[in-house]
Protein backbone atom coordinates (compact mmCIF):
# COMPACT_ATOMS: atom_id res chain seq x y z
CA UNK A 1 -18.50 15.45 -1.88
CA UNK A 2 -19.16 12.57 0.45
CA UNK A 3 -21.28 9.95 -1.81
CA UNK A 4 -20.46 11.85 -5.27
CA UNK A 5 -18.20 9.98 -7.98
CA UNK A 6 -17.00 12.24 -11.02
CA UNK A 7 -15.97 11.35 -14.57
CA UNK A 8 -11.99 10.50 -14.69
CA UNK A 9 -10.12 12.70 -16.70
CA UNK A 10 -7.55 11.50 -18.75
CA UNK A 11 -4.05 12.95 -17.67
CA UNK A 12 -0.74 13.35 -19.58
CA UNK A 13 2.95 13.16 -18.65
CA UNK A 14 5.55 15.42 -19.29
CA UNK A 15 6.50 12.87 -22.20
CA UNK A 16 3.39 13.35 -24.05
CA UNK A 17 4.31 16.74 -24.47
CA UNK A 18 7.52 16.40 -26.47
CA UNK A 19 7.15 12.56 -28.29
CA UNK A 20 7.41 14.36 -31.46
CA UNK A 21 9.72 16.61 -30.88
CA UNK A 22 12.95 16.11 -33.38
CA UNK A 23 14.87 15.30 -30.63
CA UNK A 24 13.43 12.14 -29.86
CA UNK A 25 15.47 9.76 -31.04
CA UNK A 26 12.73 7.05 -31.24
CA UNK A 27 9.24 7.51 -30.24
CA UNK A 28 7.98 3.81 -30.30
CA UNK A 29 10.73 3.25 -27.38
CA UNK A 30 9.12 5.49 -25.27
CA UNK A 31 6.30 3.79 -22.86
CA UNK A 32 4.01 6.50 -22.66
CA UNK A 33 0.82 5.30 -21.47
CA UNK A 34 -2.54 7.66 -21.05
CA UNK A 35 -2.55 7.36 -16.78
CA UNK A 36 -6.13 8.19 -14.94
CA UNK A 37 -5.97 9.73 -11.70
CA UNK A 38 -8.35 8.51 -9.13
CA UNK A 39 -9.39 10.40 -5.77
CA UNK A 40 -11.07 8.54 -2.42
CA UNK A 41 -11.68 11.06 -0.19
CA UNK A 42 -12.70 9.55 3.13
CA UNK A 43 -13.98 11.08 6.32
CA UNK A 44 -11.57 8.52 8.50
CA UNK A 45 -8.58 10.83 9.69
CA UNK A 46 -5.61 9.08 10.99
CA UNK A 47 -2.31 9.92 13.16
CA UNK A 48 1.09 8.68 12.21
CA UNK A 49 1.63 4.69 14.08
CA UNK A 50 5.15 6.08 15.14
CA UNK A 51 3.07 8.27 17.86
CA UNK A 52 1.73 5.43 20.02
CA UNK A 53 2.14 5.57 23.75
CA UNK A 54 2.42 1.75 24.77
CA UNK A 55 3.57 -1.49 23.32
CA UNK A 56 -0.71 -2.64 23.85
CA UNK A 57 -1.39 0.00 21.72
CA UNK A 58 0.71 -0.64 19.16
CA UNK A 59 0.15 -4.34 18.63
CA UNK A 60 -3.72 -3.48 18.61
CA UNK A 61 -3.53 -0.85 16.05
CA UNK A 62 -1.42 -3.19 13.90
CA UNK A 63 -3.78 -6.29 14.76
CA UNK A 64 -6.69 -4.06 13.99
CA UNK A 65 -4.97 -3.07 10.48
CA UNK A 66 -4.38 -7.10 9.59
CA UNK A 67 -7.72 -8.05 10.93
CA UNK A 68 -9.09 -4.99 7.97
CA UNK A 69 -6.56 -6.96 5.84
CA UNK A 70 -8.23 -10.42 6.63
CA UNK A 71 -11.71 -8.95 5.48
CA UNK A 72 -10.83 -7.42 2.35
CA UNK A 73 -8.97 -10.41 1.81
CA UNK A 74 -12.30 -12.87 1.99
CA UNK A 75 -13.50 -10.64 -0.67
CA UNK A 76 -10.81 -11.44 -2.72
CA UNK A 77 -8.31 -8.58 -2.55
CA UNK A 78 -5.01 -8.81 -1.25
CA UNK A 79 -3.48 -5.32 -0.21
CA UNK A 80 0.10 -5.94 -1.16
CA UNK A 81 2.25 -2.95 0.85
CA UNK A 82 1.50 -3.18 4.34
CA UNK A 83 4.19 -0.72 5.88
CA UNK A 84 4.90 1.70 8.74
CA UNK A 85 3.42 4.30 6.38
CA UNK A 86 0.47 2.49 5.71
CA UNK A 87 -1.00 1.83 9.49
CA UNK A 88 -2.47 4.68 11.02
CA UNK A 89 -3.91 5.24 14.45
CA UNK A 90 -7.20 6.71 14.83
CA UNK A 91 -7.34 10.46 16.48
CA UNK A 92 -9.88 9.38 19.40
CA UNK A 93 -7.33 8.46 22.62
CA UNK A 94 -10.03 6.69 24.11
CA UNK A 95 -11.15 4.38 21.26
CA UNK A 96 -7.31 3.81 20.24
CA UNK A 97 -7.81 1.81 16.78
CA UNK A 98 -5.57 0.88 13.81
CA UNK A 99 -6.58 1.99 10.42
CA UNK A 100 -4.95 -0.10 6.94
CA UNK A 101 -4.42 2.55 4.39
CA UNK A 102 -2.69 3.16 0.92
CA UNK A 103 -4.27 0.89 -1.23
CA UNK A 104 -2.82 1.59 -4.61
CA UNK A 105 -0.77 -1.54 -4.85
CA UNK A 106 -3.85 -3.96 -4.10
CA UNK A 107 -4.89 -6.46 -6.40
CA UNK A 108 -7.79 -8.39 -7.14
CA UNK A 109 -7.12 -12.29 -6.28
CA UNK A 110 -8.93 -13.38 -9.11
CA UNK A 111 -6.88 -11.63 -11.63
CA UNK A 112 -4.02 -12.50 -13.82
CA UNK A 113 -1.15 -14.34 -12.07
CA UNK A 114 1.34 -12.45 -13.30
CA UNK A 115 0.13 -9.54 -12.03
CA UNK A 116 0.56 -11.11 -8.20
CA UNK A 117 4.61 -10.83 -9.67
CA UNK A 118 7.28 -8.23 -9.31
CA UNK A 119 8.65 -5.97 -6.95
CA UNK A 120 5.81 -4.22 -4.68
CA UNK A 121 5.18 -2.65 -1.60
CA UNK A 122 7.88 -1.10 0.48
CA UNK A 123 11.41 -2.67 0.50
CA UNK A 124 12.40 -2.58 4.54
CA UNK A 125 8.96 -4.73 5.17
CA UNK A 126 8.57 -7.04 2.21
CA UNK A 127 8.97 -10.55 3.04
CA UNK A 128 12.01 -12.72 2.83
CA UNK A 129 10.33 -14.57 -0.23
CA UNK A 130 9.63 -11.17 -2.12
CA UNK A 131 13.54 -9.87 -1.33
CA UNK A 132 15.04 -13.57 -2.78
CA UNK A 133 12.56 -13.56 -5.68
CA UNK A 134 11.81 -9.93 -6.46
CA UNK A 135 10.85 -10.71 -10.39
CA UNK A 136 9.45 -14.12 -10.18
CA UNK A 137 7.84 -14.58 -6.66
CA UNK A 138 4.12 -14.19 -6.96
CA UNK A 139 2.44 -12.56 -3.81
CA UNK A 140 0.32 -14.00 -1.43
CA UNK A 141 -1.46 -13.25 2.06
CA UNK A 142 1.55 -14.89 3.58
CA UNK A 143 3.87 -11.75 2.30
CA UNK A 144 1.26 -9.35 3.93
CA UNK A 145 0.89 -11.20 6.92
CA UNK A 146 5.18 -11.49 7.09
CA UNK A 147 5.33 -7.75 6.64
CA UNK A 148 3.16 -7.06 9.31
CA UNK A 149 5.16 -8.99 11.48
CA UNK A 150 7.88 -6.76 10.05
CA UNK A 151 6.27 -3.51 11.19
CA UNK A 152 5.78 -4.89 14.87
CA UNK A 153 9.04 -5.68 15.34
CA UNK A 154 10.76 -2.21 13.78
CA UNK A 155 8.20 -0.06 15.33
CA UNK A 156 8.99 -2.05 18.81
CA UNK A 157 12.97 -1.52 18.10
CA UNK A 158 12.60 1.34 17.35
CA UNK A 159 9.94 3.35 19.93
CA UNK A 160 9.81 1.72 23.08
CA UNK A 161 12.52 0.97 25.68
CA UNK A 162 14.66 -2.09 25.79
């Protein structure tokens, strides 16, 4: 399917199926929005970050993850949930790369402001900013760049000898 795009399909909720049932108490309370599913299927297979073998490896993987961050964000998009999870290693052992992943929570830079607002990403490596401010702070590259520091130093904790 490499290349191919297909129509989205609208898909429901479980709420769709029973807003007007009698036992609702009041329909217009419920937020039920019509949600699209979208599918990128990419030939780029990762490993888990957690299965490095040296400290070298790890900060390249994670440099080569921001420096994927610093591109997309010249074109305007800032990723917005850099995390453990989200940093993979590529399979090859002897071309050792990092790979930035899970973009669902990206934005575009140009966009509303207040969409750059609220709580995103993944708690244990938001910034400090984000954690103080969760409903007001707006996000910037700075976040990313402080969460990335964040997954360096729990991934070091917590893998290699000290």
């Amino acid at each position: 399917m490499t290349g191919d795009t297909a129509t989205a399909k609208t898909v429901t909720t479980i709420g769709h199926e029973h807003i007007s049932e009698p036992w609702v108490q009041d329909p217009n309370k419920l937020a039920i929005r019509e949600l699209t599913a979208h599918f990128i299927l990419l030939s780029t297979i990762g490993r888990d970050l957690a299965t490095f073998s040296t400290a070298r490896q790890l900060v390249t993987c994670i440099a080569d993850a921001m420096d994927a961050h610093q591109q997309a964000y010249r074109l305007g998009i800032l990723h917005r949930d850099i995390s453990a999870g989200n940093i993979l290693m590529s399979l090859k052992p002897e071309d050792r790369h990092g790979i930035l992943v899970d973009w669902d929570h990206c934005i575009l830079l140009n966009s509303d402001t207040k969409d750059r607002t609220g709580t995103r990403g993944t708690w244990q490596f938001m910034s400090a900013h984000l954690t103080l401010y969760p409903e007001t702070a707006s996000h910037t590259v700075i976040d990313d760049r402080e969460s990335a520091l964040h997954v360096l130093t729990y991934m070091a904790l917590k893998h290699l000898r000290h």
